[in-house]
Protein backbone atom coordinates (compact mmCIF):
# COMPACT_ATOMS: atom_id res chain seq x y z
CA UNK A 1 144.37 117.95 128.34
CA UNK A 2 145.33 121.47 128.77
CA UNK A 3 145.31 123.48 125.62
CA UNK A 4 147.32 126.71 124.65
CA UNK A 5 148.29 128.60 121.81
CA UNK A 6 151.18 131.05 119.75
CA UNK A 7 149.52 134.62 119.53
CA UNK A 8 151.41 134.69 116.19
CA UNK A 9 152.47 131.78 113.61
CA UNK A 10 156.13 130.40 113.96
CA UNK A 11 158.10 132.20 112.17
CA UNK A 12 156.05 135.01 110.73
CA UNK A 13 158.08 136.49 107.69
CA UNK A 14 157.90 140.08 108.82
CA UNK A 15 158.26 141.81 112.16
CA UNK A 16 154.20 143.85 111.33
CA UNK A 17 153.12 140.18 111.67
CA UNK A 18 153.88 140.30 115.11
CA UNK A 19 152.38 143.48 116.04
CA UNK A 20 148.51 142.82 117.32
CA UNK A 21 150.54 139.60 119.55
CA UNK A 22 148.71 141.57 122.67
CA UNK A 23 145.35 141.37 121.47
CA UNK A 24 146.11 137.65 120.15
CA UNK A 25 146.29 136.83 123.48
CA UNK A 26 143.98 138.49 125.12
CA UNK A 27 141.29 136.81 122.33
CA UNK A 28 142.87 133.50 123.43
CA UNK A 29 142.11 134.23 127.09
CA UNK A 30 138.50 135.38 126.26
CA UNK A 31 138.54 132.06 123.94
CA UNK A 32 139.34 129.59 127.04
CA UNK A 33 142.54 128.69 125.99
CA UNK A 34 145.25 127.94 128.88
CA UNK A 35 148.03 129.49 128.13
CA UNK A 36 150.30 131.35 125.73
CA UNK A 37 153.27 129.96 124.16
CA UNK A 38 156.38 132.41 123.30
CA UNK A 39 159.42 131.13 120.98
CA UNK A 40 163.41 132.46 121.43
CA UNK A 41 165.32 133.29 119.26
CA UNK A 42 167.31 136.32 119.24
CA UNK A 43 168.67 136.37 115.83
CA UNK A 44 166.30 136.32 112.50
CA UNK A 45 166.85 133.61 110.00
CA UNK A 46 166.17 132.73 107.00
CA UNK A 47 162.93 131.13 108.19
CA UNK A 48 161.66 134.66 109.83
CA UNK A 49 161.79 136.86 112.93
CA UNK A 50 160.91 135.95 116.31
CA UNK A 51 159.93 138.56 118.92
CA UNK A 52 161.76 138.33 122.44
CA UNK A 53 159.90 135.98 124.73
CA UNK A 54 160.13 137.47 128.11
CA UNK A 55 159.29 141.14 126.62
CA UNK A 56 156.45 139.35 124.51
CA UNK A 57 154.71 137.59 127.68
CA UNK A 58 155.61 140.18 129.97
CA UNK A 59 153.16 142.53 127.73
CA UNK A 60 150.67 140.11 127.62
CA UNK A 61 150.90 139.52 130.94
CA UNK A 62 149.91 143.30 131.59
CA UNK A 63 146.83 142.58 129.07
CA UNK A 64 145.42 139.80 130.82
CA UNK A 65 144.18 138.02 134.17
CA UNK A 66 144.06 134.44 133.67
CA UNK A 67 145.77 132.88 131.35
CA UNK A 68 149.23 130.89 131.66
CA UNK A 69 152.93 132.55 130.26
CA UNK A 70 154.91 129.59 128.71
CA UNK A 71 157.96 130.12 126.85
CA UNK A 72 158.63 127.45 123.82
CA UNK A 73 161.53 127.44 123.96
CA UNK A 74 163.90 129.90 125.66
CA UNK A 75 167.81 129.02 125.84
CA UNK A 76 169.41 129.59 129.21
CA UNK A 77 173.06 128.82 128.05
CA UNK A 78 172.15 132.23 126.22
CA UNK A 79 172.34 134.10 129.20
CA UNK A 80 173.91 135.54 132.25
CA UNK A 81 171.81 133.21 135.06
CA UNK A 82 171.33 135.85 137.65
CA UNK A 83 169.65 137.95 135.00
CA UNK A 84 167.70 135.32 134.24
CA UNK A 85 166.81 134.61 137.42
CA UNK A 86 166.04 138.48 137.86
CA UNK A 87 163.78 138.66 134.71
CA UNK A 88 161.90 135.57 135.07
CA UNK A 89 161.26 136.09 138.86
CA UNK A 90 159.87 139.89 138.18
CA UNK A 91 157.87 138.28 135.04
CA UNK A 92 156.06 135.55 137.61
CA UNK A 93 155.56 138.14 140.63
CA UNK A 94 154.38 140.91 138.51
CA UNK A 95 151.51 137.86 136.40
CA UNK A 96 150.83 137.17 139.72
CA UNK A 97 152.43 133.40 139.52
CA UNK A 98 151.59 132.55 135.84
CA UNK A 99 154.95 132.01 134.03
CA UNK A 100 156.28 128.50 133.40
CA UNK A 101 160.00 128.77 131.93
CA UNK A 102 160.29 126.33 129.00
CA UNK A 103 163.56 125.47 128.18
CA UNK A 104 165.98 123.70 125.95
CA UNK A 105 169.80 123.92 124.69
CA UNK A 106 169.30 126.12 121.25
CA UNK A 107 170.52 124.75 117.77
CA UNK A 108 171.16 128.09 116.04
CA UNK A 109 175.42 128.36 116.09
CA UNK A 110 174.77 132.42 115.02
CA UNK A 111 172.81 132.98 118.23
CA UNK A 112 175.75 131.60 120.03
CA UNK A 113 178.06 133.68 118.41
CA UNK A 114 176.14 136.76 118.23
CA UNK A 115 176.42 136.46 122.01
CA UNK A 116 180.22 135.08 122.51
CA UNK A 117 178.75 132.17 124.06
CA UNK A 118 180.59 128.77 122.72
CA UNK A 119 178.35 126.57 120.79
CA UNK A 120 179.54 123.55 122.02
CA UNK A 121 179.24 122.58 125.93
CA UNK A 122 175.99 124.20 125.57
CA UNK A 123 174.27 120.91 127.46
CA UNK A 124 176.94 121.69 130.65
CA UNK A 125 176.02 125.59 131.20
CA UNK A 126 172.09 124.95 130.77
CA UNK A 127 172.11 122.06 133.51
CA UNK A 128 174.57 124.88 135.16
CA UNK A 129 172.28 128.06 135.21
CA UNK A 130 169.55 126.16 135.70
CA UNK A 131 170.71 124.98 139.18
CA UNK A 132 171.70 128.78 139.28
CA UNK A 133 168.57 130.13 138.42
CA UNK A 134 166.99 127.56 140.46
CA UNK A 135 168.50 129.06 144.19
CA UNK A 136 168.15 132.10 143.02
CA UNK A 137 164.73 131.62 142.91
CA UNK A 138 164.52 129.84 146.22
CA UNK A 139 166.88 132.81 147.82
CA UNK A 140 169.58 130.14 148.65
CA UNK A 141 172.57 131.68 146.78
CA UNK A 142 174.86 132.45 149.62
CA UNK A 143 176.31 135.41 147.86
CA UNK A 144 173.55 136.93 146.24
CA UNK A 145 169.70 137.99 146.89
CA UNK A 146 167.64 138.59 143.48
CA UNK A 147 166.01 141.84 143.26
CA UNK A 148 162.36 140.78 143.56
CA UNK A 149 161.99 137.09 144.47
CA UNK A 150 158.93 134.90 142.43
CA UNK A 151 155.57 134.64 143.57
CA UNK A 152 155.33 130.63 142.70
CA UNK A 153 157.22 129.13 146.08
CA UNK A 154 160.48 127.82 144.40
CA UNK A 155 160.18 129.75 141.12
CA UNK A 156 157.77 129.27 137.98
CA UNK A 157 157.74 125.95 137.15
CA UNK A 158 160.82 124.41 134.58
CA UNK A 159 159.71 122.44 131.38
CA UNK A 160 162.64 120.93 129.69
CA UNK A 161 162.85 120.07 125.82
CA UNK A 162 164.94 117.61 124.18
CA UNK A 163 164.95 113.99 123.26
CA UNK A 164 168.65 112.55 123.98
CA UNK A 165 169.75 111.10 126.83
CA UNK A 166 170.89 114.08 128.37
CA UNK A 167 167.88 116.13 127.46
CA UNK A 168 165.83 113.67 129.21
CA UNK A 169 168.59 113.56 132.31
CA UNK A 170 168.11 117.05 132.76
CA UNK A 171 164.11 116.76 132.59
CA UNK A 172 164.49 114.30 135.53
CA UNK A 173 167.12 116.65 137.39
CA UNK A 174 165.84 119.59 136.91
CA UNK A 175 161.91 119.79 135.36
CA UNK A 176 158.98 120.00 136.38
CA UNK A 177 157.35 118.44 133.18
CA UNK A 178 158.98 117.26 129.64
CA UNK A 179 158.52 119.44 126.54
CA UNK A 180 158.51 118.50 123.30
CA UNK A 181 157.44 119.32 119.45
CA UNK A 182 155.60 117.44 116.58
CA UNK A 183 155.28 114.08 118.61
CA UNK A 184 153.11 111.07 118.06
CA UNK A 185 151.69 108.81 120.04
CA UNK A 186 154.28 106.13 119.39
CA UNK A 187 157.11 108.77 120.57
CA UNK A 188 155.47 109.60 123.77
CA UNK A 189 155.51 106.35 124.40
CA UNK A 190 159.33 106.01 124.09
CA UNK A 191 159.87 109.50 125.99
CA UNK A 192 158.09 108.18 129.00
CA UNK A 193 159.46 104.99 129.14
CA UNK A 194 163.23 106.20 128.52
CA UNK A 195 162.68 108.35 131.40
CA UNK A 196 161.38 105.25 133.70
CA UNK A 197 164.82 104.19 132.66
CA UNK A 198 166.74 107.16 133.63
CA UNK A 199 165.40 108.07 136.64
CA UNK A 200 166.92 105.43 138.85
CA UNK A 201 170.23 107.71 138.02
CA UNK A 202 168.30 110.74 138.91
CA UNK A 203 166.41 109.48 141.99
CA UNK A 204 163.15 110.76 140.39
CA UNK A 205 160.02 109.36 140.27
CA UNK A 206 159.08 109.08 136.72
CA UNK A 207 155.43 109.09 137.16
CA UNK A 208 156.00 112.99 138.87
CA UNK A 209 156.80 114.53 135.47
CA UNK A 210 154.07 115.27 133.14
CA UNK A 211 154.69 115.46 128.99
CA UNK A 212 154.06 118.46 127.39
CA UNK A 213 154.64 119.01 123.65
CA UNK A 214 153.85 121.90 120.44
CA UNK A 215 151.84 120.61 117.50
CA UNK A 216 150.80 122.45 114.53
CA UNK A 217 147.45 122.83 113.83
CA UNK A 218 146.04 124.55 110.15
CA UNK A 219 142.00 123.88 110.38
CA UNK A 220 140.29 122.97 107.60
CA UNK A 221 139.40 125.72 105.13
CA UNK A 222 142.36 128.01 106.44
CA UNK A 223 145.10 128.35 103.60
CA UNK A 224 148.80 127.46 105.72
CA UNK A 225 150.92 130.37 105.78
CA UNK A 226 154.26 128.90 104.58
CA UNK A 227 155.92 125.51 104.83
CA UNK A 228 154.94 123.37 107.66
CA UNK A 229 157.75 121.86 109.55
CA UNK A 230 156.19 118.90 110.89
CA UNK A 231 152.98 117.33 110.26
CA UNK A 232 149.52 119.21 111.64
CA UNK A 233 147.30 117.49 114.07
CA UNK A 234 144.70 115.79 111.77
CA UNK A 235 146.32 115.65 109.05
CA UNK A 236 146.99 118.36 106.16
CA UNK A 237 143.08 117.86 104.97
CA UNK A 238 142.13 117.92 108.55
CA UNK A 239 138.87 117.78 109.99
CA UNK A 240 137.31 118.50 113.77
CA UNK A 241 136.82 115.08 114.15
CA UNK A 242 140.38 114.26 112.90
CA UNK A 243 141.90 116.92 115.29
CA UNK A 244 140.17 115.81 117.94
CA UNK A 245 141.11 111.78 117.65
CA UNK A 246 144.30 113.04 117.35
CA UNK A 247 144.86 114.72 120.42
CA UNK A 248 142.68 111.66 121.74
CA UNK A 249 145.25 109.51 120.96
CA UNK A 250 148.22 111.70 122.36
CA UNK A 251 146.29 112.07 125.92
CA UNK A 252 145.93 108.49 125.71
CA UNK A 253 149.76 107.93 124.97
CA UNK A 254 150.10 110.02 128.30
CA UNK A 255 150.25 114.15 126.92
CA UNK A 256 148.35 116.38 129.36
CA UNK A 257 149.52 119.63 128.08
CA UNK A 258 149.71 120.94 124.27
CA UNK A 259 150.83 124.04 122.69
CA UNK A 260 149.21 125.16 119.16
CA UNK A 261 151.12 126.71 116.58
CA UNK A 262 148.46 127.80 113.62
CA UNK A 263 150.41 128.51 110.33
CA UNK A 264 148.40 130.98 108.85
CA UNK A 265 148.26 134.78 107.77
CA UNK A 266 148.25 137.46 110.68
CA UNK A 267 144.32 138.62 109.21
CA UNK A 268 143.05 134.99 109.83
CA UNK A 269 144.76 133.77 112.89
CA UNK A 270 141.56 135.03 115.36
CA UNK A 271 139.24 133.05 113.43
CA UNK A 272 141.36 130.15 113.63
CA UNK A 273 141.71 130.78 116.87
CA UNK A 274 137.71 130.84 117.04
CA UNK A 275 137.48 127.91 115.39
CA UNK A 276 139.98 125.99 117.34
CA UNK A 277 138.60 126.95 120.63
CA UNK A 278 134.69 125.98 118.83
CA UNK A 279 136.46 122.52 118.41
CA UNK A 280 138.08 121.56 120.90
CA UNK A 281 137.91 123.83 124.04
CA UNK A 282 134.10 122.54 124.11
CA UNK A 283 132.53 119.49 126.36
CA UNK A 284 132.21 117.32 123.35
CA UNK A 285 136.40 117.63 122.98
């Protein structure tokens, strides 16, 4: 199982929480970690602030060698497709192919607003600029040649979020793996067998899309940072062992990839960084 992390907790209270994200990274590169997960949101809520994703990976991109760019989640219905297309292409050339675009419909109705985009039909315009962004990518817009095309033949790969019908439609359509959040075992289980159902419609081969999902993960002796939003791997008195039969299980249920959000104070997150990659980065995990 591929392991990443958040170079900053979800939904830090303040924007100087967000401030060393650069060298967050760059630890979790030196750490062994796969990739790098960035949220979207444009507006802040009552729940915190949230850097932009594209701006946040693009200067950890520039701080780094190795290590994968993976947003989680960023909502294309949000914006104009061919600047999309434009961004994330320059993004994947310039990290020299290392930027998968994670993706998913957005629930805030402010962002939408904030932007004049209409809340509802949301679903329509993602599948819409993602075929967009899609041709763009592959320079087979009739009309229109991006700037800088991506290094990744076809574009950076697509994971697509979402557990209703639809949300799993456009997985098979238009992704190259499934994302999700907070799942268990049990609800992998469901997600890949609902897709085995779908993708007769789709003319996909189930099998060809991996499952990728966020979890939260506080270690043990690390005070949590805030309300948790969904249960941590192990368990809220959790233990190596714990963490690790956890994520056991999940690989078993069929997860190959999993993004780590660790909900604790800005001054501790590199030591449980440490002690996440101690844990589970190691041959033993």
């Amino acid at each position: 199982m591929r392991i990443g992390v958040a170079p900053h907790r979800l939904w830090p209270r303040s924007e100087d929480e967000t401030d060393d994200v650069v060298e967050i990274a760059r630890t979790a590169e030196e750490l062994g970690f796969d990739h790098v997960i960035a949220s979207g949101h444009l507006l802040a809520g009552d729940v915190g602030v949230t850097p932009d994703p594209l701006v946040l990976l693009s200067a950890v991109a520039g701080a780094t060698r190795r290590i994968r760019l993976i947003t989680s989640i960023l909502v294309p219905a949000l914006y104009d497709p061919v600047v999309l297309a434009h961004q994330t292409a320059t993004l994947d050339r310039l990290s020299r192919g290392r930027l998968v675009l994670g993706v998913g419909t957005g629930w805030d109705r402010a962002e939408f607003a904030a932007v004049g985009v209409p809340f509802a039909g949301r679903g329509r315009r993602t599948d819409e600029h993602l075929t967009t962004v899609r041709r763009l990518w592959r320079g087979e817009d009739g009309t229109a040649r991006l700037g800088v095309l991506p290094r990744t033949p076809g574009g950076p790969p697509l994971w697509v979020g979402g557990n209703s019908d639809a949300a799993l439609r456009r997985t098979l359509r238009h992704g190259d793996a499934w994302h999700g959040a907070g799942v268990d075992p049990g609800q992998l289980v469901k997600v890949r067998e609902r897709l085995t159902e779908l993708a007769g419609e789709e003319e996909r081969d189930p099998a060809a899309v991996p499952l990728t999902a966020g979890a939260f993960l506080l270690p043990p002796g690390f005070p949590a940072a805030g309300e948790l939003p969904a249960p941590p791997l192990g368990g809220t008195r959790a233990s190596a062992e714990s963490v690790r039969d956890e994520l056991g299980r999940l690989a078993e249920a069929g997860l190959s990839s999993v993004s780590l959000w660790l909900p604790v104070a800005a001054p501790a997150l590199p030591d449980a960084l440490a002690w996440a990659a101690g844990q589970l980065l190691s041959p033993r995990a």
